[in-house]
PDB file of N, CA and C in Angstrom:
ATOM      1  N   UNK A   1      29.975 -59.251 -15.262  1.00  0.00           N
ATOM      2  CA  UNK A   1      28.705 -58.581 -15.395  1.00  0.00           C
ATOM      3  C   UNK A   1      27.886 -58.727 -14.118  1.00  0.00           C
ATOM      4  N   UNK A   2      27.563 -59.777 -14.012  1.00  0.00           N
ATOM      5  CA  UNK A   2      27.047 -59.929 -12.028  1.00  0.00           C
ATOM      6  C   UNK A   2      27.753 -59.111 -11.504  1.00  0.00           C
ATOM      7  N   UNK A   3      28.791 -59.687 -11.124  1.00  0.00           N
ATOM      8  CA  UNK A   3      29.434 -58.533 -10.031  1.00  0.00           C
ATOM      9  C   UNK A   3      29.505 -57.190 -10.525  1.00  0.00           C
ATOM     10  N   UNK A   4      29.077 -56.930 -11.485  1.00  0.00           N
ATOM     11  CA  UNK A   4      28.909 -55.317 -11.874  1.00  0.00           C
ATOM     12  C   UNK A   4      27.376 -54.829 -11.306  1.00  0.00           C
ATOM     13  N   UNK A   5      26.555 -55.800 -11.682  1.00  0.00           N
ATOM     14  CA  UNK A   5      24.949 -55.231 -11.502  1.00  0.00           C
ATOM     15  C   UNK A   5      24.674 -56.006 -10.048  1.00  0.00           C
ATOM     16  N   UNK A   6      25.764 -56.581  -9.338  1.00  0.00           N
ATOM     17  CA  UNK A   6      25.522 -56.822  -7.629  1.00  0.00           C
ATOM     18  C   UNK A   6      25.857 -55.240  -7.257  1.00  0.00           C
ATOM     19  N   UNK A   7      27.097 -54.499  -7.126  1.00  0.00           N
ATOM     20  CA  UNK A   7      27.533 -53.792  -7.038  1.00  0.00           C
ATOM     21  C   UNK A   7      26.660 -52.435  -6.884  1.00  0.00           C
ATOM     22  N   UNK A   8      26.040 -52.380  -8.316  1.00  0.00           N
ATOM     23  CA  UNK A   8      25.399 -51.448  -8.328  1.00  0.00           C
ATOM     24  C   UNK A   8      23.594 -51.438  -7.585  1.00  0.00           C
ATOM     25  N   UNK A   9      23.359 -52.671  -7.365  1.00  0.00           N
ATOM     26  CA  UNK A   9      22.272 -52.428  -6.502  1.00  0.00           C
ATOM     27  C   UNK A   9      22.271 -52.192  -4.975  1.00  0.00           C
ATOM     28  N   UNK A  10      23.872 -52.558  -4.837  1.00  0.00           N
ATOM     29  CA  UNK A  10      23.934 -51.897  -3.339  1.00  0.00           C
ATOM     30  C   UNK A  10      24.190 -50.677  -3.347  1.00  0.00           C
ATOM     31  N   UNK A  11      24.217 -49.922  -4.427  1.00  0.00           N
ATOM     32  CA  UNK A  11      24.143 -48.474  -4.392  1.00  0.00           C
ATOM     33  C   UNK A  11      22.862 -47.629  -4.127  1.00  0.00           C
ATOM     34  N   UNK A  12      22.709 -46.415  -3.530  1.00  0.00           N
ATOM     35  CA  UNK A  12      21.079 -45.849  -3.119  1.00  0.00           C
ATOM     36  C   UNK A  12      21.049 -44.858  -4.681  1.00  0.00           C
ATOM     37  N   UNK A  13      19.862 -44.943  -5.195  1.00  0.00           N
ATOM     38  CA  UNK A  13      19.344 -44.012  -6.081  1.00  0.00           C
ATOM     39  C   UNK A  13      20.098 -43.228  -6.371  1.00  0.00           C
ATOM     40  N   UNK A  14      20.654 -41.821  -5.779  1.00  0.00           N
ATOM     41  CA  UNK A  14      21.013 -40.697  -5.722  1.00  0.00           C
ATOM     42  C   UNK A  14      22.519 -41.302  -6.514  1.00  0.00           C
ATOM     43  N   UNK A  15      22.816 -42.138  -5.692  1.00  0.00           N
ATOM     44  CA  UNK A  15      24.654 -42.840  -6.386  1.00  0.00           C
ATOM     45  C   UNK A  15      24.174 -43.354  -8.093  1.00  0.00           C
ATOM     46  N   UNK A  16      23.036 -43.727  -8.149  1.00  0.00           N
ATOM     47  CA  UNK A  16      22.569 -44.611  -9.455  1.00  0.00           C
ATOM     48  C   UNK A  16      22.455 -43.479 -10.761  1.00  0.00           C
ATOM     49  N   UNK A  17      22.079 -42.101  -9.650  1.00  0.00           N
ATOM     50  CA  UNK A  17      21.055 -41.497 -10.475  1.00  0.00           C
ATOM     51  C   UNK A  17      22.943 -40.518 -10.970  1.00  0.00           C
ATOM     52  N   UNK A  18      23.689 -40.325 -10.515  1.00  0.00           N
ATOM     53  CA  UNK A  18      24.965 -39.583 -10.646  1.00  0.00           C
ATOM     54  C   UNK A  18      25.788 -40.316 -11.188  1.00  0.00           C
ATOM     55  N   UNK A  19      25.846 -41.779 -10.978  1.00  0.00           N
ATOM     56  CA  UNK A  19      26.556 -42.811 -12.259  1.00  0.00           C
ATOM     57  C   UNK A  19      25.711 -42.816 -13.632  1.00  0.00           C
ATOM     58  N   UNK A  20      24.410 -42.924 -13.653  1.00  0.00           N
ATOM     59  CA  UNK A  20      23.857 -42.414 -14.996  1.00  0.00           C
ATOM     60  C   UNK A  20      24.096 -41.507 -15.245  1.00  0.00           C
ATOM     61  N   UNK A  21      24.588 -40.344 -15.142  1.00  0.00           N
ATOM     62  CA  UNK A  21      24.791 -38.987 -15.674  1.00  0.00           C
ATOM     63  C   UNK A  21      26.450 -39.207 -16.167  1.00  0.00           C
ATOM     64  N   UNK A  22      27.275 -39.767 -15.466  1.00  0.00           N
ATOM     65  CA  UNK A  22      28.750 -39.941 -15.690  1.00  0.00           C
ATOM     66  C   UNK A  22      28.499 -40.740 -16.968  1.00  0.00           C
ATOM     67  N   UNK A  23      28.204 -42.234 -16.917  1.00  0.00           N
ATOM     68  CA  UNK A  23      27.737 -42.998 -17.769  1.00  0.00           C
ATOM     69  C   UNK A  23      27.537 -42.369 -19.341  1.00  0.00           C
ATOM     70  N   UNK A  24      26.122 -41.242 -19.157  1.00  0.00           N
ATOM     71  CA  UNK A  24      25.814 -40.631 -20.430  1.00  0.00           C
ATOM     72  C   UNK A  24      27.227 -39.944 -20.741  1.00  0.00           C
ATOM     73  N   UNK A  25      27.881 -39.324 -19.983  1.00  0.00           N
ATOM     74  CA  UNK A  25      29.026 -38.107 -20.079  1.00  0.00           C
ATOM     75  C   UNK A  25      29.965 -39.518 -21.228  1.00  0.00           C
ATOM     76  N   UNK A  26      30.318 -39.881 -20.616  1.00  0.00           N
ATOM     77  CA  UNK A  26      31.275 -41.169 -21.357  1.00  0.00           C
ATOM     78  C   UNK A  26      30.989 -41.130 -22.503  1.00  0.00           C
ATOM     79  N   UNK A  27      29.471 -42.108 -22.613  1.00  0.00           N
ATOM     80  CA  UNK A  27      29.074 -42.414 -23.904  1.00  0.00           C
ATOM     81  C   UNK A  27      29.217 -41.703 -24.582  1.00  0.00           C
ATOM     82  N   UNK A  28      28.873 -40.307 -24.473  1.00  0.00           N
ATOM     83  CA  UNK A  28      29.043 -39.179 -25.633  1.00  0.00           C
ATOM     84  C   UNK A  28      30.150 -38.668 -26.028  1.00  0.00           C
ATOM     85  N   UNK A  29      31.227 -38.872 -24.542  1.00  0.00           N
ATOM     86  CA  UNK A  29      32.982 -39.064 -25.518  1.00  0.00           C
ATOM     87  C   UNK A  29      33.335 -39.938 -26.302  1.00  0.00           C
ATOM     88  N   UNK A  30      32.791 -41.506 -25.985  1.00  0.00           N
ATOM     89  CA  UNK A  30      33.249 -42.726 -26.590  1.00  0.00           C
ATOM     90  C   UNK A  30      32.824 -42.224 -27.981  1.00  0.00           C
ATOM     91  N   UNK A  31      31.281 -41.849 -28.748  1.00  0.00           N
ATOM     92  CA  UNK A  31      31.026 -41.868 -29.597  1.00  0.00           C
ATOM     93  C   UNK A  31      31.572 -40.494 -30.154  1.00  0.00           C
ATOM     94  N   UNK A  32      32.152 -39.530 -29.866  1.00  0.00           N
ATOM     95  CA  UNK A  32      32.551 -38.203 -30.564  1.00  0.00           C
ATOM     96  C   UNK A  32      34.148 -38.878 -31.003  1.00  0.00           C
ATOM     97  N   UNK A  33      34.940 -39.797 -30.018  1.00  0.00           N
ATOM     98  CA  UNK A  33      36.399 -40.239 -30.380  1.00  0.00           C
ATOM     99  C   UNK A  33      35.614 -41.438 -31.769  1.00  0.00           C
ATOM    100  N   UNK A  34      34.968 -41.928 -31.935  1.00  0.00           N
ATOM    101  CA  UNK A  34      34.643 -42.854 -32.637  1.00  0.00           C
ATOM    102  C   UNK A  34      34.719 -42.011 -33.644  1.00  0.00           C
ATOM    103  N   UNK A  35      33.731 -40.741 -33.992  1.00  0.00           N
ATOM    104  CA  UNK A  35      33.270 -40.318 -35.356  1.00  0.00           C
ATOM    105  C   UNK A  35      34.803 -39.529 -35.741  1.00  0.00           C
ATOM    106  N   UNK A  36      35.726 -39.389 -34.712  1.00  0.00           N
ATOM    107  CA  UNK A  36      36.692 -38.195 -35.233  1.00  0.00           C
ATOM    108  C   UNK A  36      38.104 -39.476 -35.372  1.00  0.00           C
ATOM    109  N   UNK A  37      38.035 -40.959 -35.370  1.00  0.00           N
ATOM    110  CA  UNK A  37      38.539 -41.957 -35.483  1.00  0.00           C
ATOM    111  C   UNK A  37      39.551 -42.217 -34.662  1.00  0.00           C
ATOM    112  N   UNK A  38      39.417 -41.618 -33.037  1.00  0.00           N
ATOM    113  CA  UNK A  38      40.187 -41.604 -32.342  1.00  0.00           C
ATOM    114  C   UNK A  38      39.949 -42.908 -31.574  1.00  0.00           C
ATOM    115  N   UNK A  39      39.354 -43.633 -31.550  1.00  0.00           N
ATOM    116  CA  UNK A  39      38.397 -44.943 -30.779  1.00  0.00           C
ATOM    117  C   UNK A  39      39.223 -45.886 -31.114  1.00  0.00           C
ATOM    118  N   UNK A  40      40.051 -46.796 -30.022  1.00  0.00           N
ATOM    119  CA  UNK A  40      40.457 -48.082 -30.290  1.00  0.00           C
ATOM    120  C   UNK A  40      39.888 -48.881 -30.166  1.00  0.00           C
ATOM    121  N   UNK A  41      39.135 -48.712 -29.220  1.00  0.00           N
ATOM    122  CA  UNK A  41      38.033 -50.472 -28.506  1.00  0.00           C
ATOM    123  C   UNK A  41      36.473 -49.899 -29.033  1.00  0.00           C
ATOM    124  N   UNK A  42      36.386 -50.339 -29.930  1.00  0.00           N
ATOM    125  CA  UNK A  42      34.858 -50.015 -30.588  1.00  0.00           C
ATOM    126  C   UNK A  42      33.619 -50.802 -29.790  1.00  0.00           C
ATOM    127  N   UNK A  43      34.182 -51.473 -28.969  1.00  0.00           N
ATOM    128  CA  UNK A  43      33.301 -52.095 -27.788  1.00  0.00           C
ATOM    129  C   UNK A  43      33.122 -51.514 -26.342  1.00  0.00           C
ATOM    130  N   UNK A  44      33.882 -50.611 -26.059  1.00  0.00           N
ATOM    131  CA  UNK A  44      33.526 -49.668 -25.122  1.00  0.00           C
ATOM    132  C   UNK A  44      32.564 -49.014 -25.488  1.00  0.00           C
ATOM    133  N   UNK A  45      32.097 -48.456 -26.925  1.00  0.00           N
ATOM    134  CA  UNK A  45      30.579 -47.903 -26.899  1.00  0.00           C
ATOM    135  C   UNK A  45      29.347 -48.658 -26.471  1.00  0.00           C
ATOM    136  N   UNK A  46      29.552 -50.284 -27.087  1.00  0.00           N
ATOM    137  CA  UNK A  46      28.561 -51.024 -26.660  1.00  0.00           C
ATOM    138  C   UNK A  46      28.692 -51.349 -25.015  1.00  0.00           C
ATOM    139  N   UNK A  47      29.760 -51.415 -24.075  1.00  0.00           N
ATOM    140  CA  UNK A  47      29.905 -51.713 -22.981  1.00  0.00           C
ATOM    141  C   UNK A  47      28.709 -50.424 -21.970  1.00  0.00           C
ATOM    142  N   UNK A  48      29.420 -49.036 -22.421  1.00  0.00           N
ATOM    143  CA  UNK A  48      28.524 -48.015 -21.987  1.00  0.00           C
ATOM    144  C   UNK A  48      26.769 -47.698 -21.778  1.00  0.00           C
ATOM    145  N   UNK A  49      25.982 -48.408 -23.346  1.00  0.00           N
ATOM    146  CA  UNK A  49      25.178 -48.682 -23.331  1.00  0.00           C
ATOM    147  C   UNK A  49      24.761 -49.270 -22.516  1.00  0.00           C
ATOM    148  N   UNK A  50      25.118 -50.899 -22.621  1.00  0.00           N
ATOM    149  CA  UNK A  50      24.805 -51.525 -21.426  1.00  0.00           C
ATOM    150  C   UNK A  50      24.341 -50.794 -20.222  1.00  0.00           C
ATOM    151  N   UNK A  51      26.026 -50.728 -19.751  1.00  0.00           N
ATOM    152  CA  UNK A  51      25.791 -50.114 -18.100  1.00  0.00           C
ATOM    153  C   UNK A  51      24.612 -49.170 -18.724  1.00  0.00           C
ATOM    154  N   UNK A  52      24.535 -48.203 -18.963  1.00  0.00           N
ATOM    155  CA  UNK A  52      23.150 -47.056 -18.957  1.00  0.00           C
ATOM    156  C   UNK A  52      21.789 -48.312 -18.727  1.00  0.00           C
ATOM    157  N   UNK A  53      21.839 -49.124 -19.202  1.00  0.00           N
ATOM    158  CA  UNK A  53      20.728 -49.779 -19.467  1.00  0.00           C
ATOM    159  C   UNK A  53      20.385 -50.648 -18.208  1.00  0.00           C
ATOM    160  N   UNK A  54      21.697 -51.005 -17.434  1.00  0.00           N
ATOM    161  CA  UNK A  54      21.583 -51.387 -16.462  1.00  0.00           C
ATOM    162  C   UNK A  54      20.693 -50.418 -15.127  1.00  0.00           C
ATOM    163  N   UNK A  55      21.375 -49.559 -15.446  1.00  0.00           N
ATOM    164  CA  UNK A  55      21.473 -48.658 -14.499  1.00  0.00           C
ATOM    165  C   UNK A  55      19.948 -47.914 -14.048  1.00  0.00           C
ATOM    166  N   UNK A  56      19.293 -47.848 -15.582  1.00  0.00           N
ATOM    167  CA  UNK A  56      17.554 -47.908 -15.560  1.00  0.00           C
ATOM    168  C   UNK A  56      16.975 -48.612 -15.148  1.00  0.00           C
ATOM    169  N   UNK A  57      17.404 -49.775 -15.645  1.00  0.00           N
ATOM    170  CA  UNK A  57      16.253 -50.913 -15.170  1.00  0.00           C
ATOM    171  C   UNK A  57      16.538 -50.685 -14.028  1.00  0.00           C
ATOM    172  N   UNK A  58      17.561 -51.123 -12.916  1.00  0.00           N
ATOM    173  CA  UNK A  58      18.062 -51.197 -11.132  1.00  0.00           C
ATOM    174  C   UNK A  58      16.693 -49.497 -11.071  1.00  0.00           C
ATOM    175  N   UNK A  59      16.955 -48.593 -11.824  1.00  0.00           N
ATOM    176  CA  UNK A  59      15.907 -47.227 -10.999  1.00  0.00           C
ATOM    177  C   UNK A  59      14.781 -47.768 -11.030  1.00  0.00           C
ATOM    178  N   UNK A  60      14.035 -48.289 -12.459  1.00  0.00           N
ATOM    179  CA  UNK A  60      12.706 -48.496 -12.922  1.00  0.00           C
ATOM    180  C   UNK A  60      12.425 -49.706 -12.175  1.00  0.00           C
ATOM    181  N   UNK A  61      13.290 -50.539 -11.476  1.00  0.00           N
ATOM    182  CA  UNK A  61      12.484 -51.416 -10.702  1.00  0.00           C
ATOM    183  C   UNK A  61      12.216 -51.026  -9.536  1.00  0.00           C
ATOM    184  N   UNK A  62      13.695 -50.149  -8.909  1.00  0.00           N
ATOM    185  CA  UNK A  62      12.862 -49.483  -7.217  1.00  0.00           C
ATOM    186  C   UNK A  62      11.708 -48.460  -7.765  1.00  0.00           C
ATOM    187  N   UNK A  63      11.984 -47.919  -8.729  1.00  0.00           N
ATOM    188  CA  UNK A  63      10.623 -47.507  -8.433  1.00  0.00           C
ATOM    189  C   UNK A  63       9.173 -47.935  -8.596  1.00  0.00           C
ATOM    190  N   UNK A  64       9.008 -48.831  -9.364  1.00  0.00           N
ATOM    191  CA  UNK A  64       7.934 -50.083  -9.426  1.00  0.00           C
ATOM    192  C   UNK A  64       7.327 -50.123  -7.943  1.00  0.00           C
ATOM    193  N   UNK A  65       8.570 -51.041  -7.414  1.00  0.00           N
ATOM    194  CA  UNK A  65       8.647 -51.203  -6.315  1.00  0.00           C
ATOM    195  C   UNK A  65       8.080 -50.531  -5.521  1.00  0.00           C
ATOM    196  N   UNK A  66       8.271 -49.269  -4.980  1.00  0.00           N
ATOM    197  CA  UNK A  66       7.832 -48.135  -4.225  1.00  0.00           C
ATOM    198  C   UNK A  66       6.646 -47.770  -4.709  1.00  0.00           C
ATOM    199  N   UNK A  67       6.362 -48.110  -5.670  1.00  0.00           N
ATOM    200  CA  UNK A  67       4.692 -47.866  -6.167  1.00  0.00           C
ATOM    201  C   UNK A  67       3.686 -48.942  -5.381  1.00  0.00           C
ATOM    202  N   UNK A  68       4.391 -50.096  -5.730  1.00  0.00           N
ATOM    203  CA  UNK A  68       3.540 -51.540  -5.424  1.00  0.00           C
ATOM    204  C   UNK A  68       3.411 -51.498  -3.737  1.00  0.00           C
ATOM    205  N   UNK A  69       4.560 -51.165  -3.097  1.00  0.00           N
ATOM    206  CA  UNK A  69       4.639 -50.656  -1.811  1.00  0.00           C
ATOM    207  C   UNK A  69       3.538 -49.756  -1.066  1.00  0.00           C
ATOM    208  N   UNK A  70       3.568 -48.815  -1.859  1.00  0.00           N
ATOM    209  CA  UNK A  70       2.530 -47.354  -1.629  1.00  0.00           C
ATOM    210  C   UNK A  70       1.021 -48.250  -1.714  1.00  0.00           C
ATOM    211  N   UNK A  71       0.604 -49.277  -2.607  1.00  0.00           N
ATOM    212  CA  UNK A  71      -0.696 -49.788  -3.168  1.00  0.00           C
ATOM    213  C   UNK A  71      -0.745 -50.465  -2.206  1.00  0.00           C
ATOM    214  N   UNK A  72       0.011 -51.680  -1.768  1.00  0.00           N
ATOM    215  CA  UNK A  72      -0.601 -52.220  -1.246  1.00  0.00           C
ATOM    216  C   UNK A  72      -0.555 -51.582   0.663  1.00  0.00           C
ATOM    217  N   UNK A  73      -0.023 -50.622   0.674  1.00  0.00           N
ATOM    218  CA  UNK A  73       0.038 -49.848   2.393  1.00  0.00           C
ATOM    219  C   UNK A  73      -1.709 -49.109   2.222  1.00  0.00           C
ATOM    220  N   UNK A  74      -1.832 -48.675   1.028  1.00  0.00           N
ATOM    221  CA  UNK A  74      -2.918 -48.465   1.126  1.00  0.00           C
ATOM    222  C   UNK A  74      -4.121 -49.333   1.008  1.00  0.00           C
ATOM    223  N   UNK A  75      -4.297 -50.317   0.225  1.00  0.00           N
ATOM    224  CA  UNK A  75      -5.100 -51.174   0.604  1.00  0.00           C
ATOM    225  C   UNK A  75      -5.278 -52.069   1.559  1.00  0.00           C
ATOM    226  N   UNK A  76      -3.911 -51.681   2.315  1.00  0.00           N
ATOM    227  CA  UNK A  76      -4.410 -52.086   4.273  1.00  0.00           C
ATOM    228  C   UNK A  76      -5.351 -51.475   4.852  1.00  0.00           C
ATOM    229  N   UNK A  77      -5.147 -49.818   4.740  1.00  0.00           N
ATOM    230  CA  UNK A  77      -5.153 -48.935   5.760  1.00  0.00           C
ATOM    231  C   UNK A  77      -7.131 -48.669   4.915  1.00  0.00           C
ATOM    232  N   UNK A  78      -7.146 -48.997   3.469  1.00  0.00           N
ATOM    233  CA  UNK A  78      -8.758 -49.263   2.914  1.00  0.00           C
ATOM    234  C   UNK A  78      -9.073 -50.238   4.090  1.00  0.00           C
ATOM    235  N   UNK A  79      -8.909 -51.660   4.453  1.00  0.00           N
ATOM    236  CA  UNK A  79      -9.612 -52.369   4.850  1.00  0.00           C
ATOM    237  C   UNK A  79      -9.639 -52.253   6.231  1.00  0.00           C
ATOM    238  N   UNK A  80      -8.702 -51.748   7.094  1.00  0.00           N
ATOM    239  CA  UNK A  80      -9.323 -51.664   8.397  1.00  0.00           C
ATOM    240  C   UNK A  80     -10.233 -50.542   8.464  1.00  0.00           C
TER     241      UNK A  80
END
């Protein structure tokens, strides 16, 4: 799991934002083989989740980030 969510933070957005889309693509096979009882590893649905979940938080923190960034560049450029 580390070395999964090391991995993926050395990835840029755009790679994050196109593995979340693959990610969703999955999940929604994993769970269509599940309902039609084609699913052997009933833990690959929960594995998928995860990663998705990973994969938000790693966006929702750069972008935090880039907010807190933006605030405080501007409350420099307020005080001089």
């Amino acid at each position: 799991m580390a070395r999964d969510t090391a991995e993926l933070r050395a990835r840029t957005d755009e790679d994050l934002a196109g593995e979340l889309d693959e990610s969703h693509q999955a999940l929604f096979n994993l769970r269509f083989q599940a309902a039609t009882g084609q699913l052997a590893d009933v833990a690959q649905v929960r594995n998928a989740r995860r990663r998705i979940a990973r994969i938000k938080t790693l966006l929702r923190e750069r972008e935090i980030l880039a907010i807190a960034d933006a605030a405080a560049g501007a409350a420099t450029e307020n005080e001089a």
